[in-house]
C-alpha atoms as a PDB file:
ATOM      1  CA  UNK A   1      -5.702  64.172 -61.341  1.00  0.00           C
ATOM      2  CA  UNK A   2      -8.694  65.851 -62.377  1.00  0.00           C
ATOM      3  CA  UNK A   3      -9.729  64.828 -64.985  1.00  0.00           C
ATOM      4  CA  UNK A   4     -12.374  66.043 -68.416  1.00  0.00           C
ATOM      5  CA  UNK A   5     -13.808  63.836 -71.139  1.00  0.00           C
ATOM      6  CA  UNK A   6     -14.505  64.597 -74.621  1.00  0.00           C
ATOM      7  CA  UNK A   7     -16.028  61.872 -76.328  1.00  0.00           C
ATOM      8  CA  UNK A   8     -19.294  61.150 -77.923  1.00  0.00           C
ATOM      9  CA  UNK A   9     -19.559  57.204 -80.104  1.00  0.00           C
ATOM     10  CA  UNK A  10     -19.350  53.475 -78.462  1.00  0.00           C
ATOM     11  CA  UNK A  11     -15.355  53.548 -79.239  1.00  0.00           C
ATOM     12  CA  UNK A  12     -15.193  56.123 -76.103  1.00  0.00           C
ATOM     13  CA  UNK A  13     -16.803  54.331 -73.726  1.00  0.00           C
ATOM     14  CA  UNK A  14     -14.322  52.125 -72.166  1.00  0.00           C
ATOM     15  CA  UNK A  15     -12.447  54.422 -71.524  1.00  0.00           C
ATOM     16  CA  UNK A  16     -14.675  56.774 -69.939  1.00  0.00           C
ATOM     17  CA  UNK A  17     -15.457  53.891 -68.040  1.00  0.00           C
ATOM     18  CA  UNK A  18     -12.156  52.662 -66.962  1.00  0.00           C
ATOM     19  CA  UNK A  19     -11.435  56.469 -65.838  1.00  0.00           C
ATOM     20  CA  UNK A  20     -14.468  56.383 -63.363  1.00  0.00           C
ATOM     21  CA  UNK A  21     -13.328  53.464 -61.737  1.00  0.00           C
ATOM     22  CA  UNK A  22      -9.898  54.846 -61.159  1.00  0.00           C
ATOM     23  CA  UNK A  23      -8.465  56.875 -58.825  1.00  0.00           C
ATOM     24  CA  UNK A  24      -8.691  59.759 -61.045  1.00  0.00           C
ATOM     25  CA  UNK A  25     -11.807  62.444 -60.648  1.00  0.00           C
ATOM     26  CA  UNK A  26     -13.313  62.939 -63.378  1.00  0.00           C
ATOM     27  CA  UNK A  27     -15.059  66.438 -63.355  1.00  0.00           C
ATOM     28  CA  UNK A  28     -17.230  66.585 -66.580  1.00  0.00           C
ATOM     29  CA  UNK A  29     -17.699  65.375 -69.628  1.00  0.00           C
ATOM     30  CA  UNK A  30     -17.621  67.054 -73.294  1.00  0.00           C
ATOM     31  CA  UNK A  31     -19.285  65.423 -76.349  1.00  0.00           C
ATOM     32  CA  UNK A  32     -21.840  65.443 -79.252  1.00  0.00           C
ATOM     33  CA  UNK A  33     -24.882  66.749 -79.272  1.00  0.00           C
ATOM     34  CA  UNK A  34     -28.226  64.535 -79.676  1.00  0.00           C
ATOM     35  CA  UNK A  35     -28.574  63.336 -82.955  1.00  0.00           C
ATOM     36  CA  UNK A  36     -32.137  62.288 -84.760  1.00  0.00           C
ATOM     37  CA  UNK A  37     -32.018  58.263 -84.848  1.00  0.00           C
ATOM     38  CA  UNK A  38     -33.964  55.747 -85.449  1.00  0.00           C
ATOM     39  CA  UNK A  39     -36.997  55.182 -87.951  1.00  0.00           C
ATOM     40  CA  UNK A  40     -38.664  58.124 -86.090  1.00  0.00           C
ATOM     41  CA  UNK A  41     -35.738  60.449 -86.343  1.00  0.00           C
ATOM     42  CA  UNK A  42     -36.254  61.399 -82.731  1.00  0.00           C
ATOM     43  CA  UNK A  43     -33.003  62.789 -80.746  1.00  0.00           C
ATOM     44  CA  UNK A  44     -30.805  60.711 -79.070  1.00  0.00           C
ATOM     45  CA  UNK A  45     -28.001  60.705 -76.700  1.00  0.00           C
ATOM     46  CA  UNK A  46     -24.740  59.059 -77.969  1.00  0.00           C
ATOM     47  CA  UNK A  47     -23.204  56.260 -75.875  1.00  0.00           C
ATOM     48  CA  UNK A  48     -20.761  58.614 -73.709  1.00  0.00           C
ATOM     49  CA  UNK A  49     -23.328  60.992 -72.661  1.00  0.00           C
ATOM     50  CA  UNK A  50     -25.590  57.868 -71.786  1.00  0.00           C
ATOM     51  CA  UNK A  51     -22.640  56.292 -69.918  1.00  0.00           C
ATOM     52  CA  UNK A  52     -22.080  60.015 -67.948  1.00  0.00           C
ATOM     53  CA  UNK A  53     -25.379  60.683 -67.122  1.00  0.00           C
ATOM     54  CA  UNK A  54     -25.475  57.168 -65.420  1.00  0.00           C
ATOM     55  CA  UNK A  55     -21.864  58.282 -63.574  1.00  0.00           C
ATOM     56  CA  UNK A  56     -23.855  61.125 -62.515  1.00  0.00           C
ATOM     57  CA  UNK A  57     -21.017  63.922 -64.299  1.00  0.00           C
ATOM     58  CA  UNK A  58     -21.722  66.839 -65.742  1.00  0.00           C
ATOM     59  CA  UNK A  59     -22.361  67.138 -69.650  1.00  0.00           C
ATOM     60  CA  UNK A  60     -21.556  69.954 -72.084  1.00  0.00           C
ATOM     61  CA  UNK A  61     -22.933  69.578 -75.646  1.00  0.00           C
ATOM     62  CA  UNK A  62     -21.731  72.733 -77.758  1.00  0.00           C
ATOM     63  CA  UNK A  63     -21.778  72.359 -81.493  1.00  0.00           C
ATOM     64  CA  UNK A  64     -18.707  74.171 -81.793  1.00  0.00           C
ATOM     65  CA  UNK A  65     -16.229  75.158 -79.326  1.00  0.00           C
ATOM     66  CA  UNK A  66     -14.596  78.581 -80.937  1.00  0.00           C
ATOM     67  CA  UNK A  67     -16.423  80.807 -78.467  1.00  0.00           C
ATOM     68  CA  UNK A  68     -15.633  81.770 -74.537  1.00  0.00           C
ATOM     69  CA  UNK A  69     -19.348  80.493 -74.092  1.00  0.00           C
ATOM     70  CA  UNK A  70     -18.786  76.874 -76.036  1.00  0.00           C
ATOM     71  CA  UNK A  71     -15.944  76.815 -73.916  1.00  0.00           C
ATOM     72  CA  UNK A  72     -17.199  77.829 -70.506  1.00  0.00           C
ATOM     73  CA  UNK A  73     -18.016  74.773 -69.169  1.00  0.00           C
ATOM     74  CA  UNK A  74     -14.154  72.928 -69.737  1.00  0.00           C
ATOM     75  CA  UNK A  75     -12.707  76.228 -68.191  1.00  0.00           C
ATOM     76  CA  UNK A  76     -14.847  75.981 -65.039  1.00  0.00           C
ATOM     77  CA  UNK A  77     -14.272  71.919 -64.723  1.00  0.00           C
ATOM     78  CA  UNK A  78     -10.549  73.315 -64.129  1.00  0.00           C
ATOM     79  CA  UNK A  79      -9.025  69.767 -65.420  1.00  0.00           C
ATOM     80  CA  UNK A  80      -5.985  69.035 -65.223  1.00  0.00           C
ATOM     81  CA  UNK A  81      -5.989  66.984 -68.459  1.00  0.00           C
ATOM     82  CA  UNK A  82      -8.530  66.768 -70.714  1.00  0.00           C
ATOM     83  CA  UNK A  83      -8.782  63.149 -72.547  1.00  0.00           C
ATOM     84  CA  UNK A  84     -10.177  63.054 -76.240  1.00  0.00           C
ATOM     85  CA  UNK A  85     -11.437  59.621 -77.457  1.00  0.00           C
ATOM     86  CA  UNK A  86     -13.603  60.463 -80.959  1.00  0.00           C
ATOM     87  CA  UNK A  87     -15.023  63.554 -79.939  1.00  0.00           C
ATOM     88  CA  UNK A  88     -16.018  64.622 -83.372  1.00  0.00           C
ATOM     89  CA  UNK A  89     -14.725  68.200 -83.003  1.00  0.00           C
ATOM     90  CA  UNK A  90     -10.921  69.519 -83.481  1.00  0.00           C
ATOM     91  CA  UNK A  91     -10.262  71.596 -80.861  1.00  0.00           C
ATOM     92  CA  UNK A  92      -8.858  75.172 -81.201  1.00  0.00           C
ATOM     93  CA  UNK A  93      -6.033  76.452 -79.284  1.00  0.00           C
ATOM     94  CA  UNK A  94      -7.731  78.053 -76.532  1.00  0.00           C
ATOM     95  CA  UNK A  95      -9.289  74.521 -75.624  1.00  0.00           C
ATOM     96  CA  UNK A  96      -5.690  72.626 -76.351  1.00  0.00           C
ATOM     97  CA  UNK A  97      -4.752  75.353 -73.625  1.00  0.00           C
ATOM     98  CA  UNK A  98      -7.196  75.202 -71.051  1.00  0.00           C
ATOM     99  CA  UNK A  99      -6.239  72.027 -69.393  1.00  0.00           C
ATOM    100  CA  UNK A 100      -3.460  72.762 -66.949  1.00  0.00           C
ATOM    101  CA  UNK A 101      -1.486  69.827 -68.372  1.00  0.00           C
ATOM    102  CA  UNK A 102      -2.655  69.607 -71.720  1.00  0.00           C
ATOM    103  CA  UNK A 103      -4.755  67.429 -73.681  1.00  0.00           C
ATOM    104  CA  UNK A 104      -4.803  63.685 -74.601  1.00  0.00           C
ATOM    105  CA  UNK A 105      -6.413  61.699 -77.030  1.00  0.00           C
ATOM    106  CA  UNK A 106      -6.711  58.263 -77.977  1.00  0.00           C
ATOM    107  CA  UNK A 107      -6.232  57.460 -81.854  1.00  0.00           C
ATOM    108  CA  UNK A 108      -7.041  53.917 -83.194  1.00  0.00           C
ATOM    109  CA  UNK A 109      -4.161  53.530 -85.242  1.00  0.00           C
ATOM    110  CA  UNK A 110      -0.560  53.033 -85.001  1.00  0.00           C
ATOM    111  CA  UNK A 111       0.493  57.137 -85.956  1.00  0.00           C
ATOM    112  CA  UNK A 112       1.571  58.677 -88.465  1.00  0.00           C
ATOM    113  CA  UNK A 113      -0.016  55.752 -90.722  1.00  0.00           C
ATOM    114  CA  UNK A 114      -3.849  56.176 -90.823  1.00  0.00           C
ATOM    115  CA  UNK A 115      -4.379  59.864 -88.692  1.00  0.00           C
ATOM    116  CA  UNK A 116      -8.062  61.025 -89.899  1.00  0.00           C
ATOM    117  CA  UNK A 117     -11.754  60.177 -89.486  1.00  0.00           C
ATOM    118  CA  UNK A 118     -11.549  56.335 -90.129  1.00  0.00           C
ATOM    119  CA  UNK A 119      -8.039  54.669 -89.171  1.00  0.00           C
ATOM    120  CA  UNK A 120      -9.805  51.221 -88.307  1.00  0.00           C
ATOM    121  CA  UNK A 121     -11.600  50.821 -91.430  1.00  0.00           C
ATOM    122  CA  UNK A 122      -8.582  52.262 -93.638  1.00  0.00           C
ATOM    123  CA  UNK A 123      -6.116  49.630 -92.178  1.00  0.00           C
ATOM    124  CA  UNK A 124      -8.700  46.804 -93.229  1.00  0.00           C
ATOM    125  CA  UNK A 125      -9.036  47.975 -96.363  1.00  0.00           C
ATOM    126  CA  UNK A 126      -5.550  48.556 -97.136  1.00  0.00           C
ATOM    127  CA  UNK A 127      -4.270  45.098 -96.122  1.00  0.00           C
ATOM    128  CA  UNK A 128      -2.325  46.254 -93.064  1.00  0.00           C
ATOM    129  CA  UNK A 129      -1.000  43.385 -91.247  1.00  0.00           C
ATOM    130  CA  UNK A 130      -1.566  45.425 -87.826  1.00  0.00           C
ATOM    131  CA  UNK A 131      -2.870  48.207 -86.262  1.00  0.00           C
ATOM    132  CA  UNK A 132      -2.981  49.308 -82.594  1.00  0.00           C
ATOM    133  CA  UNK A 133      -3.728  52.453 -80.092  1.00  0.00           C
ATOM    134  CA  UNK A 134      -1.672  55.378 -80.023  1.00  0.00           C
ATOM    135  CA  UNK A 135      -1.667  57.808 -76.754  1.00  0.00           C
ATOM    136  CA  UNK A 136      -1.135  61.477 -78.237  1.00  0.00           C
ATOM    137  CA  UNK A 137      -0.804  64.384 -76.549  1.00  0.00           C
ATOM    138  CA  UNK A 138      -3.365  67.245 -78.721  1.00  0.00           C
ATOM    139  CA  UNK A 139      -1.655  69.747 -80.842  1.00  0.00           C
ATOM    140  CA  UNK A 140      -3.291  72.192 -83.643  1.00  0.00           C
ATOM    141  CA  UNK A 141      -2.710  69.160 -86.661  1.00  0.00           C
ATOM    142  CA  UNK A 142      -4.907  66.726 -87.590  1.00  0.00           C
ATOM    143  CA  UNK A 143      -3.412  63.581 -85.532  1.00  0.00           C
ATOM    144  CA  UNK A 144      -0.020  65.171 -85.819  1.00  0.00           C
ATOM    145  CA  UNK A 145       1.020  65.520 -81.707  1.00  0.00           C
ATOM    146  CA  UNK A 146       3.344  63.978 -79.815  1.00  0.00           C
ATOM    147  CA  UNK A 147       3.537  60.524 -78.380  1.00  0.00           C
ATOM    148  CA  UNK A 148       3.085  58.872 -75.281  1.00  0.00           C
ATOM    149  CA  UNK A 149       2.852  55.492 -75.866  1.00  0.00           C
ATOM    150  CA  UNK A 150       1.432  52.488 -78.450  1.00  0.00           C
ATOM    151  CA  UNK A 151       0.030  49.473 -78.221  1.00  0.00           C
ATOM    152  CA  UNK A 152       0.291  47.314 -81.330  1.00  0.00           C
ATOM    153  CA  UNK A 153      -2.119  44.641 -82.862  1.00  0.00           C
ATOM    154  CA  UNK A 154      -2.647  42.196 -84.696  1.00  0.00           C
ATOM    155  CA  UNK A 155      -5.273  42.309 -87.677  1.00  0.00           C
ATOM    156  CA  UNK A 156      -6.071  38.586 -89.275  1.00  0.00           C
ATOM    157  CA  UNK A 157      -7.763  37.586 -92.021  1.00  0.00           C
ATOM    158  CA  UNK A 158     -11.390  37.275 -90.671  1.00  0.00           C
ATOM    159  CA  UNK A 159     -11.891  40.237 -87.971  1.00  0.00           C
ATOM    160  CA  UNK A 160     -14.237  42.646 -88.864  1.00  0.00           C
ATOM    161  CA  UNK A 161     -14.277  46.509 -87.901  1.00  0.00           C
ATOM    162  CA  UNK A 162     -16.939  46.137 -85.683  1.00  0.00           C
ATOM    163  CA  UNK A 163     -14.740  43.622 -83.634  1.00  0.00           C
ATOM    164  CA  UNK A 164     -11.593  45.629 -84.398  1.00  0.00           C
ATOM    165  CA  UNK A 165     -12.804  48.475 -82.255  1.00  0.00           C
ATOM    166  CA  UNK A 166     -14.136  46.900 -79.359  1.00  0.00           C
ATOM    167  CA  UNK A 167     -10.648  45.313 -79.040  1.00  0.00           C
ATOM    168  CA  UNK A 168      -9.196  49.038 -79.608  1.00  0.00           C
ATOM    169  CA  UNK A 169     -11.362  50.371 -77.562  1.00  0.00           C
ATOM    170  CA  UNK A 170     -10.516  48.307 -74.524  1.00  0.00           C
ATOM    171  CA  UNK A 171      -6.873  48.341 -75.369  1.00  0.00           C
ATOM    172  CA  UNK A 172      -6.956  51.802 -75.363  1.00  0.00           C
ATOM    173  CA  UNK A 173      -8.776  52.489 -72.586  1.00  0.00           C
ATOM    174  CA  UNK A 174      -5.950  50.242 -70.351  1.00  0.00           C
ATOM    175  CA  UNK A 175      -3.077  52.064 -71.758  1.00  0.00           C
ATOM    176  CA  UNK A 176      -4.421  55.222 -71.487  1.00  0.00           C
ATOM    177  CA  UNK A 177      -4.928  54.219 -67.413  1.00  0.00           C
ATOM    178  CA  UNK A 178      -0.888  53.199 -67.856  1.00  0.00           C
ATOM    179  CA  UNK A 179      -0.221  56.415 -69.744  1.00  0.00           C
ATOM    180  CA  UNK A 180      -1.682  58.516 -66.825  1.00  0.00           C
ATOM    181  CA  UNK A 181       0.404  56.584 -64.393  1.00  0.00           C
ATOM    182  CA  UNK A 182       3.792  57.289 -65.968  1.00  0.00           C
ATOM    183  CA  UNK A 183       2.517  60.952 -66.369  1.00  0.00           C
ATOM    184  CA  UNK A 184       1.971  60.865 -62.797  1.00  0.00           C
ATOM    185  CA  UNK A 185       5.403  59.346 -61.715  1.00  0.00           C
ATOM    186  CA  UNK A 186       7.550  61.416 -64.112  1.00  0.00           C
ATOM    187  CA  UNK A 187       8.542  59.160 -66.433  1.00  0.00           C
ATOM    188  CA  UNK A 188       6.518  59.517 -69.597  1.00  0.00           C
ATOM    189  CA  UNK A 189       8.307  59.975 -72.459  1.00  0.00           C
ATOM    190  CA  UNK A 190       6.643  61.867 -75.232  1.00  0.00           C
ATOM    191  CA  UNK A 191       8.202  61.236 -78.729  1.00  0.00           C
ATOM    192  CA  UNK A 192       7.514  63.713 -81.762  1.00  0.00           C
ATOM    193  CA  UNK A 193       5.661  61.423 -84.388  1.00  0.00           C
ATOM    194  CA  UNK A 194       8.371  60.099 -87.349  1.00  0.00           C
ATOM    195  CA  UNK A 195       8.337  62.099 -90.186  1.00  0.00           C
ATOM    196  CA  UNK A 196       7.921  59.002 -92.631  1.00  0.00           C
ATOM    197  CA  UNK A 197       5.081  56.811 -93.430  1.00  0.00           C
ATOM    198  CA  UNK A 198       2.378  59.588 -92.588  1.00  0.00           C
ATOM    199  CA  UNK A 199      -0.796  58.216 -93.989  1.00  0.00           C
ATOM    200  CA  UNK A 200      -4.523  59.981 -93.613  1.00  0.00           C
ATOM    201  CA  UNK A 201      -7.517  57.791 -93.471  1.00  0.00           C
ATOM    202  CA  UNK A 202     -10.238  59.806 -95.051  1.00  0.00           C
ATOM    203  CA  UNK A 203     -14.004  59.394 -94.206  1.00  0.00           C
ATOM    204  CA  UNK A 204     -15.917  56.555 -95.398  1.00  0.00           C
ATOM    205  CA  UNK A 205     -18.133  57.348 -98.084  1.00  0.00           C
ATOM    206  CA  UNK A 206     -21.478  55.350 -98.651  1.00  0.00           C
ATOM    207  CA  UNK A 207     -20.447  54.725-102.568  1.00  0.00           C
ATOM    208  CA  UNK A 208     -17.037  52.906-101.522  1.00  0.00           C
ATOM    209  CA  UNK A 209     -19.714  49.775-100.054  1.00  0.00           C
ATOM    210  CA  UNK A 210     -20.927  48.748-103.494  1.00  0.00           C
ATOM    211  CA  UNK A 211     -18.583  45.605-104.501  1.00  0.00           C
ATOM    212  CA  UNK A 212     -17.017  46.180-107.455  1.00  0.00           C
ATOM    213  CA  UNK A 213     -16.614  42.340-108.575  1.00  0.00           C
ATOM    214  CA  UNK A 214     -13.852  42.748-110.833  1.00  0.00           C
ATOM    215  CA  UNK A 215     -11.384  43.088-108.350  1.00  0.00           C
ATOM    216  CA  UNK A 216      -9.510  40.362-106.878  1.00  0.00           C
ATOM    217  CA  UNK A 217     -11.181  38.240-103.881  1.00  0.00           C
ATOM    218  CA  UNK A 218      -9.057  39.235-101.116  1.00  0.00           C
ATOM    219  CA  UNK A 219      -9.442  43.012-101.960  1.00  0.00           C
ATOM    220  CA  UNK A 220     -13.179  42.476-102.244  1.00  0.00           C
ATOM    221  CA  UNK A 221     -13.027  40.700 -98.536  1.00  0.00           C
ATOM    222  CA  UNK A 222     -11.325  43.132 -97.033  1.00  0.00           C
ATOM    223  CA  UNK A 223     -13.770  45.584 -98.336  1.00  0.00           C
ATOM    224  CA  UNK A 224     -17.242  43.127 -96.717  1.00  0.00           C
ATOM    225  CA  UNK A 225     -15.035  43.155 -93.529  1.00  0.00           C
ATOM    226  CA  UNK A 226     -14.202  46.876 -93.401  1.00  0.00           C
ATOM    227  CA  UNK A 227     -17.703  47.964 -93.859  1.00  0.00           C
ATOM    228  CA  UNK A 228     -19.174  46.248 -91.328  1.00  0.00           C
ATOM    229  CA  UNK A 229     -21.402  47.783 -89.649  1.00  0.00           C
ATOM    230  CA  UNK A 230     -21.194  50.637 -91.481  1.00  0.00           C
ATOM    231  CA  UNK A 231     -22.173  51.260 -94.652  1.00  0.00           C
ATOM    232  CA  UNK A 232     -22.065  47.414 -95.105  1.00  0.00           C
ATOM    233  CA  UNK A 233     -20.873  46.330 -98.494  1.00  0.00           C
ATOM    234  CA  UNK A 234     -23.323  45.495-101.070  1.00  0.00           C
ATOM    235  CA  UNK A 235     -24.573  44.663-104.782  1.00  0.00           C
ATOM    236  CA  UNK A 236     -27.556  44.953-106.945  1.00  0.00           C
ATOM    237  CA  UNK A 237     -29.394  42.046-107.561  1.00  0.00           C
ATOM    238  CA  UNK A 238     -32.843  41.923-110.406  1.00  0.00           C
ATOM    239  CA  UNK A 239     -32.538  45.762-109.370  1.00  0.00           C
ATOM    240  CA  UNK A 240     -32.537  45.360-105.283  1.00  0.00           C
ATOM    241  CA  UNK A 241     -30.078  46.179-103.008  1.00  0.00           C
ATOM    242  CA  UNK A 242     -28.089  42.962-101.622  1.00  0.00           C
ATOM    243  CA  UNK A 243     -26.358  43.968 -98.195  1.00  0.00           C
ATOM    244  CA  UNK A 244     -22.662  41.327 -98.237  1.00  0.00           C
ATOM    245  CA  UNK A 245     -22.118  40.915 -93.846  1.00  0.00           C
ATOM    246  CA  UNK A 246     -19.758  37.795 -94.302  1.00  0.00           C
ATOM    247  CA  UNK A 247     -17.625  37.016 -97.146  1.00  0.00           C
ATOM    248  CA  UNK A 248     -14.466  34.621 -97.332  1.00  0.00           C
ATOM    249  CA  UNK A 249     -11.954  34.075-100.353  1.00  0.00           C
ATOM    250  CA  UNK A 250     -12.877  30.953-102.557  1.00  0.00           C
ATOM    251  CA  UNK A 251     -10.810  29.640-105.471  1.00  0.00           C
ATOM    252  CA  UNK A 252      -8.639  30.449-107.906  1.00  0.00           C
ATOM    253  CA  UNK A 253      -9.809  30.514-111.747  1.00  0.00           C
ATOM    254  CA  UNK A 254      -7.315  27.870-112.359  1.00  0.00           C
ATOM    255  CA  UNK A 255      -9.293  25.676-109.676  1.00  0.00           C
ATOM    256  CA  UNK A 256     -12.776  26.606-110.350  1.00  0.00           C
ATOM    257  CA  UNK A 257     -12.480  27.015-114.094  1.00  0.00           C
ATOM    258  CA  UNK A 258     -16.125  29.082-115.069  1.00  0.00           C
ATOM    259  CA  UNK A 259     -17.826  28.220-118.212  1.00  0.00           C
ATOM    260  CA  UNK A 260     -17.474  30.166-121.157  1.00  0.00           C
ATOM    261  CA  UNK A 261     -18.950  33.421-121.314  1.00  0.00           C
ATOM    262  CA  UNK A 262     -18.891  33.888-117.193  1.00  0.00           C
ATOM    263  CA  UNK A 263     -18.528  37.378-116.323  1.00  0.00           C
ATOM    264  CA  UNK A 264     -17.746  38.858-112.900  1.00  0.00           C
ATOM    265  CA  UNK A 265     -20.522  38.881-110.400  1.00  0.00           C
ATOM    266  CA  UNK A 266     -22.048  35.275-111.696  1.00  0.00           C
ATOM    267  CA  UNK A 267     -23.211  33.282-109.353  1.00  0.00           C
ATOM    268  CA  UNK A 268     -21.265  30.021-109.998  1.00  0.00           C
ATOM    269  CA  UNK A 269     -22.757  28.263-107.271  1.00  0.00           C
ATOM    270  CA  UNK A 270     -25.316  28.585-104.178  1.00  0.00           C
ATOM    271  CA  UNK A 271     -25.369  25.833-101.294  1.00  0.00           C
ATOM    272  CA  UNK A 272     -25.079  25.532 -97.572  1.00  0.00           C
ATOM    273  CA  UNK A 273     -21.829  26.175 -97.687  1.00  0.00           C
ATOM    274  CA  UNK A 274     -22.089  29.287 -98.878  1.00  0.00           C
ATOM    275  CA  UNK A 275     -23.045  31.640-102.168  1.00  0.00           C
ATOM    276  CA  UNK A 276     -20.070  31.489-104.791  1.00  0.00           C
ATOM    277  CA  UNK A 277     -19.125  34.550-107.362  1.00  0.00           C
ATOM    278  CA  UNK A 278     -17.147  34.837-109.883  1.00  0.00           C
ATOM    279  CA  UNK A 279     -14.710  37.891-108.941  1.00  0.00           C
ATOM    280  CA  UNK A 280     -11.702  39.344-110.960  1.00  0.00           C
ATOM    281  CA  UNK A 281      -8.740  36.478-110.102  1.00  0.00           C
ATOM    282  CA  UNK A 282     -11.089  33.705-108.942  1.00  0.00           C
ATOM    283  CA  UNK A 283     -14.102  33.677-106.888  1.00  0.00           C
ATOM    284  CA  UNK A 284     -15.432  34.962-103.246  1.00  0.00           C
ATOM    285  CA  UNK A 285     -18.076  32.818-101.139  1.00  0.00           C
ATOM    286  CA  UNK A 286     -20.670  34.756 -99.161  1.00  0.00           C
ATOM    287  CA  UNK A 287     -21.623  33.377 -95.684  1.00  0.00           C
ATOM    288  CA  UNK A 288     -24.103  35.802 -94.613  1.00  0.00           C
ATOM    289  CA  UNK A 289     -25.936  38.366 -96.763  1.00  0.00           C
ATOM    290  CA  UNK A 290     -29.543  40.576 -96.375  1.00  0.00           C
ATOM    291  CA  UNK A 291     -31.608  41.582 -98.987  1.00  0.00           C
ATOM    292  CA  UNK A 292     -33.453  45.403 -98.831  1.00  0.00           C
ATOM    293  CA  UNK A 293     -36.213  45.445 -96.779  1.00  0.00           C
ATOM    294  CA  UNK A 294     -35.086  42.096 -94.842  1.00  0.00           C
ATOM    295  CA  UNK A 295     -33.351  40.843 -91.661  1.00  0.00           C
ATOM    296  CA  UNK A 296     -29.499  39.512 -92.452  1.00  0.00           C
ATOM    297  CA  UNK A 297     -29.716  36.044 -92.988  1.00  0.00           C
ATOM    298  CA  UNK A 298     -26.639  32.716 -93.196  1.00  0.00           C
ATOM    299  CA  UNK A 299     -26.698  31.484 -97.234  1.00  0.00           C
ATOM    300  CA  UNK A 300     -27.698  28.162 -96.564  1.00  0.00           C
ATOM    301  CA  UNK A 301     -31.056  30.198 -95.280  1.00  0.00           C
ATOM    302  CA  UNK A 302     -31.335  32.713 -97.843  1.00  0.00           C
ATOM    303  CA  UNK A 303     -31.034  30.512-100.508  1.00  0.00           C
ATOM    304  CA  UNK A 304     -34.139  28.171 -99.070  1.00  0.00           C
ATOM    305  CA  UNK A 305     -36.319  31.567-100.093  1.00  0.00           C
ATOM    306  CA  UNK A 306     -34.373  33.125-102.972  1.00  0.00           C
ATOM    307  CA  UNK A 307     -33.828  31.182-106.295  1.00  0.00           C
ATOM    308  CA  UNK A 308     -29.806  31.778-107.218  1.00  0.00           C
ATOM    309  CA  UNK A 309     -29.354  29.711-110.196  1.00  0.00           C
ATOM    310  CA  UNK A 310     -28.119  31.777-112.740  1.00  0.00           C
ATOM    311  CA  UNK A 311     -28.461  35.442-110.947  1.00  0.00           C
ATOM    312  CA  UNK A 312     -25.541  37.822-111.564  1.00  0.00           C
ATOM    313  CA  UNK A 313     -24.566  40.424-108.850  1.00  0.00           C
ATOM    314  CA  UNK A 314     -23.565  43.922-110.199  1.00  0.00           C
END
């Protein structure tokens, strides 16, 4: 088939890739354009047009796509399919259209929980016990088409996001490959999405990083692993900004027992083993952490150069 992209973050890029290594041609590619990054704000490509231009395809960067000009470039690729993998745009009817067979896209979540701007993160936070890669065929809703197929897994209790979608991303990028081969042999099915358990994953805001150490351990985990890489969780400490990369559960008040007077966010304790805080039902042990200004650093390092003892994280 052949075959348009719309894509524009690292999440994408498998898939992009796995498509020009198949026997599918893929006729141009659709995504973001140049952003300022950097400490010198100067404009970038994202990670699928870098990946294209190396393929040697054809990029399109509108900002928008509700004019016949945005779309000019998709309706002279004449696709047969266009495949959407965290474009960044929601596409009006006249692009859902334009594709002779439609459009695809590639949602890291198992739909209808978590459709939106941040499923990974969202299923982290929330607890989920798995996630997985749903193929979709594009209609006017927000994550609310049709589906194709699902691939389901596992999320334990030490993965980050950052690791969560590079394993999405690849997993996706195969069954999309198996999607297109059913498509191609007629036996796709393409299931309407249940009506129960619809869930939206809303955009991650900056102020949902700062640890709010009154809440249980495993909640406050979930949030360190979540936000990594982005906005990475974090505290104030003597008025600086503490960045939290690697955090674990530690024990129970019944086991630890603080002294009288202990509030959450105390330090109770700061060794190689890690930096331990009082939290809302026990206490959470930090294993990597990076003050403003600094590179991230493991706590049996940090605490060589910064004195702990009685420091309280807020």
């Amino acid at each position: 088939m052949r075959i348009a992209y719309a894509g524009t973050p690292e999440f994408a890029v498998p898939a992009l890739r796995a498509l020009a290594a198949s026997r599918h041609t893929l006729v141009g590619v659709l995504t973001q354009p140049d952003r300022p990054a950097g400490r010198g704000r100067t404009l970038s490509p994202g990670p699928v047009k870098t990946l294209a231009l190396e393929l040697g395809l054809p990029v399109a960067q509108p900002e928008r796509l509700a004019s016949a000009e945005a779309r000019a470039p998709l309706a002279h690729w004449a696709s047969d399919l266009l495949i959407v993998v965290a474009y960044g745009l929601l596409l009006p009817r006249a692009v859902l259209e334009l594709p002779r067979r439609g459009c695809l896209n590639i949602h890291a979540s198992l739909l209808p929980r978590w459709r939106g701007a941040a499923p990974i993160q969202r299923a982290i936070l929330a607890g989920d016990a798995e996630t997985g890669v749903t193929i979709m065929r594009m209609d006017e809703g927000l994550d609310t088409g049709p589906m194709l197929a699902q691939r389901r897994v596992p999320i334990d209790s030490v993965i980050d996001a950052a690791r969560l979608q590079v394993l999405l991303a690849h997993q996706g990028a195969q069954l999309l490959l198996e999607t297109l081969d059913a498509l191609e042999a007629g036996v796709a099915r393409c299931d309407p999405q249940p009506t129960e358990g619809a869930t939206y994953a809303l955009k991650i805001d900056k102020s949902e990083a700062r640890i709010d150490w009154r809440l249980g351990a495993q909640a406050i985990v979930r949030r360190v692993r979540a936000f990594n890489p982005w906005p990475v969780a974090e505290t104030l400490w003597r008025g600086q900004r503490l960045r939290i990369w690697q955090a674990r559960g530690g024990r129970s008040l019944a086991e630890r027992r603080p002294a009288p007077g202990a509030v959450a966010g105390d330090v109770l304790d700061a060794t190689a083993d890690g930096i331990e805080v009082l939290c809302g039902d026990g206490t959470v042990t930090i294993a990597q952490l990076q003050l403003e200004g600094r590179r991230a650093l493991p706590a049996a390092e940090f605490i060589r150069g910064q004195a702990l003892s009685g420091a309280r994280f807020t």
